[in-house]
C-alpha atoms as a PDB file:
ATOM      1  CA  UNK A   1       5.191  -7.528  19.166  1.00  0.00           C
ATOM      2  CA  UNK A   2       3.106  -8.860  16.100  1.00  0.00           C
ATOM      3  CA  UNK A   3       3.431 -13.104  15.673  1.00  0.00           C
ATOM      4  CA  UNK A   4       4.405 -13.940  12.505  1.00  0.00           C
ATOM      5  CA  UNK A   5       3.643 -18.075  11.078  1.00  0.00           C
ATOM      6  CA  UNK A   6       5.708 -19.674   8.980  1.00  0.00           C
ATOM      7  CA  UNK A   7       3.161 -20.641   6.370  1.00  0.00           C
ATOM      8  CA  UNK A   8       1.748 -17.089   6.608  1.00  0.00           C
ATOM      9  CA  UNK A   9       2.980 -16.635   3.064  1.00  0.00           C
ATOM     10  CA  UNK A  10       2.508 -19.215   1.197  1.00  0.00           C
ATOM     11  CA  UNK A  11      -1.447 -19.398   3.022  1.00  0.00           C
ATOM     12  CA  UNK A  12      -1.987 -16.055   1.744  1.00  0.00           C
ATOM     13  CA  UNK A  13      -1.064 -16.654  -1.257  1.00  0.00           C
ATOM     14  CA  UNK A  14      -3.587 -20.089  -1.604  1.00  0.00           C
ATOM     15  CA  UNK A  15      -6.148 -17.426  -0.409  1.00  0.00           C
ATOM     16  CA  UNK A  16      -5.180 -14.646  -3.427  1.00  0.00           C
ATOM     17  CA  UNK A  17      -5.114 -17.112  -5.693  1.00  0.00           C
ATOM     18  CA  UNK A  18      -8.440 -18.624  -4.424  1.00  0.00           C
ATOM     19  CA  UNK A  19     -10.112 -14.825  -4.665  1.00  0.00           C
ATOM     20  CA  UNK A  20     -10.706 -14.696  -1.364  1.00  0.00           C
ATOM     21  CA  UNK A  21      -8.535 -11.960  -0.479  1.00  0.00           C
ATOM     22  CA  UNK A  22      -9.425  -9.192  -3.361  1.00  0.00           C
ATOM     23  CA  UNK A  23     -10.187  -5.943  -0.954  1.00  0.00           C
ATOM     24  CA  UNK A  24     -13.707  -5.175  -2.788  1.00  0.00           C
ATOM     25  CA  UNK A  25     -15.642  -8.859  -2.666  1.00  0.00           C
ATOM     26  CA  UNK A  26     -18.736  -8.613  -0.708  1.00  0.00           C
ATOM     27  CA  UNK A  27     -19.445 -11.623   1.579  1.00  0.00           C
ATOM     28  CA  UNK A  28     -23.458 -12.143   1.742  1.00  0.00           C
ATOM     29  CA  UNK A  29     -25.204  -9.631   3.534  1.00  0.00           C
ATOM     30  CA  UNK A  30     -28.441  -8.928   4.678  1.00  0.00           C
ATOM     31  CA  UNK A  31     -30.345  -5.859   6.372  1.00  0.00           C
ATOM     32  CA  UNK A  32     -30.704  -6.787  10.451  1.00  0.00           C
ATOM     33  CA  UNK A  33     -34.166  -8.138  11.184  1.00  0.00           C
ATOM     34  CA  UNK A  34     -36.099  -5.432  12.720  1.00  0.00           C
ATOM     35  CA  UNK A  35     -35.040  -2.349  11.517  1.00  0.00           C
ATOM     36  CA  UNK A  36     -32.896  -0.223   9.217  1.00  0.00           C
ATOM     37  CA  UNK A  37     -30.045   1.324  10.143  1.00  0.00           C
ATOM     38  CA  UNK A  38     -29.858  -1.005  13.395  1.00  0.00           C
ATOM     39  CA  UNK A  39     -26.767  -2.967  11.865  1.00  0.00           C
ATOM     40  CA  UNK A  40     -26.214  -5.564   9.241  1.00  0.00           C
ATOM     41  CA  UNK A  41     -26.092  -9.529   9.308  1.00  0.00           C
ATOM     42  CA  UNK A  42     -23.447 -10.829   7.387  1.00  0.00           C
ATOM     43  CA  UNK A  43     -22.673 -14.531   6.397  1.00  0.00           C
ATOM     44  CA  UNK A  44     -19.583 -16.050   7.056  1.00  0.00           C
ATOM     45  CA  UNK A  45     -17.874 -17.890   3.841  1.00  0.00           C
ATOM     46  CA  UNK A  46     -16.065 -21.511   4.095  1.00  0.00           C
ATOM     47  CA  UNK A  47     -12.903 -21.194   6.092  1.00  0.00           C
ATOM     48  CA  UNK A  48      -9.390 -20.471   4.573  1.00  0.00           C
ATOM     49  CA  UNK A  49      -7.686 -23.509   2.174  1.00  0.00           C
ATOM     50  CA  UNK A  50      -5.117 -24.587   4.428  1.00  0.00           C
ATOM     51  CA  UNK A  51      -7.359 -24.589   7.831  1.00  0.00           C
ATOM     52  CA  UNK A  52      -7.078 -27.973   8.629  1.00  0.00           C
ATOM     53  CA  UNK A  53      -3.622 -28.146   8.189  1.00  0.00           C
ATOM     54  CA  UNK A  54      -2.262 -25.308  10.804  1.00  0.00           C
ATOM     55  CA  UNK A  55      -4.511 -25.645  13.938  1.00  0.00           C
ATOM     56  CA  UNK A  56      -1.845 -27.097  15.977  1.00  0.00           C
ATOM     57  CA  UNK A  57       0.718 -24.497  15.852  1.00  0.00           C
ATOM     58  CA  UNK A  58      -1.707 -22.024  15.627  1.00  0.00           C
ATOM     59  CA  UNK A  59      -2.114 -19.160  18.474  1.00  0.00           C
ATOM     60  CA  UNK A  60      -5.681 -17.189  18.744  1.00  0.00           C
ATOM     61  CA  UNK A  61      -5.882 -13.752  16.898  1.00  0.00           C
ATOM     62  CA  UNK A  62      -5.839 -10.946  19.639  1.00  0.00           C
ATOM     63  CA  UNK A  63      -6.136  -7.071  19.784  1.00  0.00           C
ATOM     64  CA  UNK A  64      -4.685  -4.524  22.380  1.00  0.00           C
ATOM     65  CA  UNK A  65      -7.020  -2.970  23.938  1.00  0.00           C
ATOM     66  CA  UNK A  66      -8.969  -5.583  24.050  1.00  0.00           C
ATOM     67  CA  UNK A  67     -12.303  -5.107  22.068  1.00  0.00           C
ATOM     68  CA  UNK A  68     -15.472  -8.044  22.285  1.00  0.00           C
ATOM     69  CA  UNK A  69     -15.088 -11.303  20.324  1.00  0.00           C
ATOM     70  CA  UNK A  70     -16.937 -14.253  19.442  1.00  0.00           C
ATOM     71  CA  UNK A  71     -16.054 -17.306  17.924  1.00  0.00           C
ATOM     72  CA  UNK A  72     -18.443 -18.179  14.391  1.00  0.00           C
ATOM     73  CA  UNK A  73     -18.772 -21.165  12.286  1.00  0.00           C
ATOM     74  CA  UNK A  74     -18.370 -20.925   8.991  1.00  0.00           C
ATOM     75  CA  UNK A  75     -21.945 -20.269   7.556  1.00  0.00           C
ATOM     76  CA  UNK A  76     -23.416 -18.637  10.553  1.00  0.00           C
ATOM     77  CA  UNK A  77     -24.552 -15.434  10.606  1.00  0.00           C
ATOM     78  CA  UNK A  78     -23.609 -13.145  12.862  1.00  0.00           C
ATOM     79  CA  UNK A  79     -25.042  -8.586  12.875  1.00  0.00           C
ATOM     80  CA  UNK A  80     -22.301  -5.963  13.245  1.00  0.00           C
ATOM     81  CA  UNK A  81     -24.322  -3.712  14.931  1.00  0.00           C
ATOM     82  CA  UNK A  82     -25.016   0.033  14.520  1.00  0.00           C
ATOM     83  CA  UNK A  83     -21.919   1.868  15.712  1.00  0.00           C
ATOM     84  CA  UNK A  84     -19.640  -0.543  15.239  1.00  0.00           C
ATOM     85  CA  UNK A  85     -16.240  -1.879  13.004  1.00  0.00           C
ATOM     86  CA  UNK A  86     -15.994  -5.005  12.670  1.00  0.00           C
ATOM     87  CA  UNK A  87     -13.389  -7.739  11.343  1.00  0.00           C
ATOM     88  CA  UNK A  88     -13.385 -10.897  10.637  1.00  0.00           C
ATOM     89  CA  UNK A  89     -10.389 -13.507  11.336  1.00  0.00           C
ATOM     90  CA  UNK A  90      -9.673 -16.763  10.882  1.00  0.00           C
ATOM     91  CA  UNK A  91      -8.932 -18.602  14.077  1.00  0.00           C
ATOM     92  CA  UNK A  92      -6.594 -21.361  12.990  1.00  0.00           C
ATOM     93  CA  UNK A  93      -6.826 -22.925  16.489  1.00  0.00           C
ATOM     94  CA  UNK A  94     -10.401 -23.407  16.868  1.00  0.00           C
ATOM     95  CA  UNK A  95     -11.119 -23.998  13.111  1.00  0.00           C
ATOM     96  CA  UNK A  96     -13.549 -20.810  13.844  1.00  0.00           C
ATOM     97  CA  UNK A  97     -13.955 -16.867  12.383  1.00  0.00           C
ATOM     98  CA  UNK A  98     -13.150 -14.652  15.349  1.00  0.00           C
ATOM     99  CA  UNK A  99     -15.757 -11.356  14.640  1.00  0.00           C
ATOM    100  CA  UNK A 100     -14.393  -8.816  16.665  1.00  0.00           C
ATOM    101  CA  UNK A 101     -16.564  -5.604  16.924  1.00  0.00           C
ATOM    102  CA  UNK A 102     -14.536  -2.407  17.847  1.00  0.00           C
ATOM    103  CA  UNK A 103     -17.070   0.387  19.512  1.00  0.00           C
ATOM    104  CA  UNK A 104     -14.757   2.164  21.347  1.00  0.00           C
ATOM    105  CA  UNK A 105     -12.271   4.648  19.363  1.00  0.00           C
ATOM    106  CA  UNK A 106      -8.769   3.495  19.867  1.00  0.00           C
ATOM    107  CA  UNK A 107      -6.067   2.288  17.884  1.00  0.00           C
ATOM    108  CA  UNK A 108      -6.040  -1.319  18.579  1.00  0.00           C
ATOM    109  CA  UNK A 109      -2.762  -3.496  18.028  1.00  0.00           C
ATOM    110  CA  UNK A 110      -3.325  -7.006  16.395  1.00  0.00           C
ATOM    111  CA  UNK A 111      -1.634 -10.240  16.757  1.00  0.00           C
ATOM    112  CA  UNK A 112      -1.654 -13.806  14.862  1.00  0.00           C
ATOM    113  CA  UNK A 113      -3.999 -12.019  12.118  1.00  0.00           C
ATOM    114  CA  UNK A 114      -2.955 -13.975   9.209  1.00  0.00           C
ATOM    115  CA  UNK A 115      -3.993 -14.312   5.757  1.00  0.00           C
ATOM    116  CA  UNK A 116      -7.244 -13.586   4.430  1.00  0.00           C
ATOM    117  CA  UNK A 117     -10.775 -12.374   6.353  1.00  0.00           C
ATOM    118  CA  UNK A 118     -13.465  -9.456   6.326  1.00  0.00           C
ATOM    119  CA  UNK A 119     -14.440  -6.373   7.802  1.00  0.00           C
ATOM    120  CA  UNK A 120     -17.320  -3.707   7.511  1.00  0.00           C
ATOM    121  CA  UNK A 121     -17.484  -0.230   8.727  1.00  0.00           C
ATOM    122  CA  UNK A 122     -20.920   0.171  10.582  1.00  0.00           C
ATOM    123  CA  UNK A 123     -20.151   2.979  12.436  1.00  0.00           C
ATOM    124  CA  UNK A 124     -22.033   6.259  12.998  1.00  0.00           C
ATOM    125  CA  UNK A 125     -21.140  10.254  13.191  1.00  0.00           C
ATOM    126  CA  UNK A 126     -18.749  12.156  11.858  1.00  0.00           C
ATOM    127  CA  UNK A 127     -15.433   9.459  12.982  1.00  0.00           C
ATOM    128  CA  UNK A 128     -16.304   6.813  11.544  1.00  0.00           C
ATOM    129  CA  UNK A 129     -13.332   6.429   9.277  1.00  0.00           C
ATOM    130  CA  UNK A 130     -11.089   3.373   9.815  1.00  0.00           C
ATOM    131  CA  UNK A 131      -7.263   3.116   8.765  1.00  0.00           C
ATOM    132  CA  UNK A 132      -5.459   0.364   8.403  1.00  0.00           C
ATOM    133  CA  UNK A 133      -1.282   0.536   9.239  1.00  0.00           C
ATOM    134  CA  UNK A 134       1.220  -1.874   8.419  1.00  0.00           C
ATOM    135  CA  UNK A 135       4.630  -2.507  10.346  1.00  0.00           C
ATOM    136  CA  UNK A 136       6.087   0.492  12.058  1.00  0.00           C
ATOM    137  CA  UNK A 137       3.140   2.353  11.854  1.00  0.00           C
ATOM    138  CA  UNK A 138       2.832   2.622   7.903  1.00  0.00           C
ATOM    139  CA  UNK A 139      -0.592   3.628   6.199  1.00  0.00           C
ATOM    140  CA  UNK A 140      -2.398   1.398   4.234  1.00  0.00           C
ATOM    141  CA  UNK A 141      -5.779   2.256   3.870  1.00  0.00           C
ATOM    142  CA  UNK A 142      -8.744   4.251   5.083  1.00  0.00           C
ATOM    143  CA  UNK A 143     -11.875   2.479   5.034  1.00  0.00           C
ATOM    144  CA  UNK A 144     -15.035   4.992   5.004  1.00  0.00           C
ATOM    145  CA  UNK A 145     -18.497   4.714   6.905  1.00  0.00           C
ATOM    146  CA  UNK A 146     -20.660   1.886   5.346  1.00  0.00           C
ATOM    147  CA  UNK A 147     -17.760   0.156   3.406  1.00  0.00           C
ATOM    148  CA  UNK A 148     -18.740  -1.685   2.059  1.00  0.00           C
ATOM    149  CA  UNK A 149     -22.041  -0.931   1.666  1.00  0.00           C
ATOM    150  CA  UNK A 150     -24.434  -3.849   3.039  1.00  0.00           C
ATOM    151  CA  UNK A 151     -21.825  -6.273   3.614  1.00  0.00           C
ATOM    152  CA  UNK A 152     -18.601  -7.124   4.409  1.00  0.00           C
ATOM    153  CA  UNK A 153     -14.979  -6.674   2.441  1.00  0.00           C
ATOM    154  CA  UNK A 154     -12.499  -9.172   1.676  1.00  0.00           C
ATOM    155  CA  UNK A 155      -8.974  -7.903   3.516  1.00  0.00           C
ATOM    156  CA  UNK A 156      -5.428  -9.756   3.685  1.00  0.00           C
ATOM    157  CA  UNK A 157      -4.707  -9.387   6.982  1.00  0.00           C
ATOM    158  CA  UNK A 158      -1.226 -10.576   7.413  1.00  0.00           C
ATOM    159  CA  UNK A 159       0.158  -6.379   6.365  1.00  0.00           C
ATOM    160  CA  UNK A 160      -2.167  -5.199   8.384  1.00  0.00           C
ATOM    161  CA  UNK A 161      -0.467  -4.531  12.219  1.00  0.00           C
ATOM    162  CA  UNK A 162      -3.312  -2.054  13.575  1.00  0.00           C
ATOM    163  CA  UNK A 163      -6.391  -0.702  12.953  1.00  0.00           C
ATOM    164  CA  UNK A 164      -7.578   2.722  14.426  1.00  0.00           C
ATOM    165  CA  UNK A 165     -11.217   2.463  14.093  1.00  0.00           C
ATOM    166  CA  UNK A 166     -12.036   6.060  14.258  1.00  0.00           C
ATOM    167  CA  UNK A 167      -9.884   9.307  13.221  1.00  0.00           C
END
């Protein structure tokens, strides 16, 4: 069962209104050191409006399965690697981006992802396809291979419910 917050609304709509959920804003993006094709470093932006003002009641975004996480600051850079989705959250109760970086295909349940964040499609082959399903199982979008390309897209996350990073 998906958490809901009681602000989730109202946040998201601070976020619309301060662009930073549009679904086709690039956050900065550079090519991985090294090599091309090896993955892509992306730069996380300043965190959400109303951070400061939900960390106590906030829980920790999730995923079933589980899938590898690490907590960013805003500013850091972190390389979604070759292979790999990955999304972006805001962790309202460590005042941190979750990156979460899904490599295995599976449809992966989400909970307390709220308001706006990022993703980018850095997978290989001929799966590589994400799609994103709201309550009950409803499509909402399909995100191609290298979408965006060299960077990462802007994505509400409080519709989304799951994400099935391969078809």
């Amino acid at each position: 069962m998906r958490m809901r917050s009681l602000l989730g609304t109202a946040a998201t709509a601070v976020l619309m209104v301060a662009g930073l959920a549009t679904s086709a804003t690039a956050v900065g993006a550079t090519p991985a050191p090294g090599a091309s094709g090896s993955g892509t470093t992306i730069v996380l932006p300043a965190p959400p409006a109303d951070a400061g003002t939900r960390v106590a009641a906030a829980a920790s975004p999730s995923v079933s399965p589980s899938a590898p996480s690490t907590h960013q600051s805003s500013g850091a850079s972190f390389t979604c690697a070759s292979g790999n989705f990955c999304a972006m959250v805001w962790d309202y109760s460590t005042g941190s981006w979750e990156v979460f970086r899904f490599d295995r295909c599976a449809t992966y349940a989400l909970s307390n992802w709220e308001d706006g964040g990022f993703y980018g499609n850095n997978q290989t082959g001929g799966r590589a396809t994400a799609t994103f399903y709201g309550q009950g199982g409803r499509w909402l979008k399909d995100v191609p291979i290298s979408a965006p390309p060299a960077g990462a897209a802007s994505q509400d996350w409080s519709p989304v419910w799951s994400i099935r990073n391969c078809y």
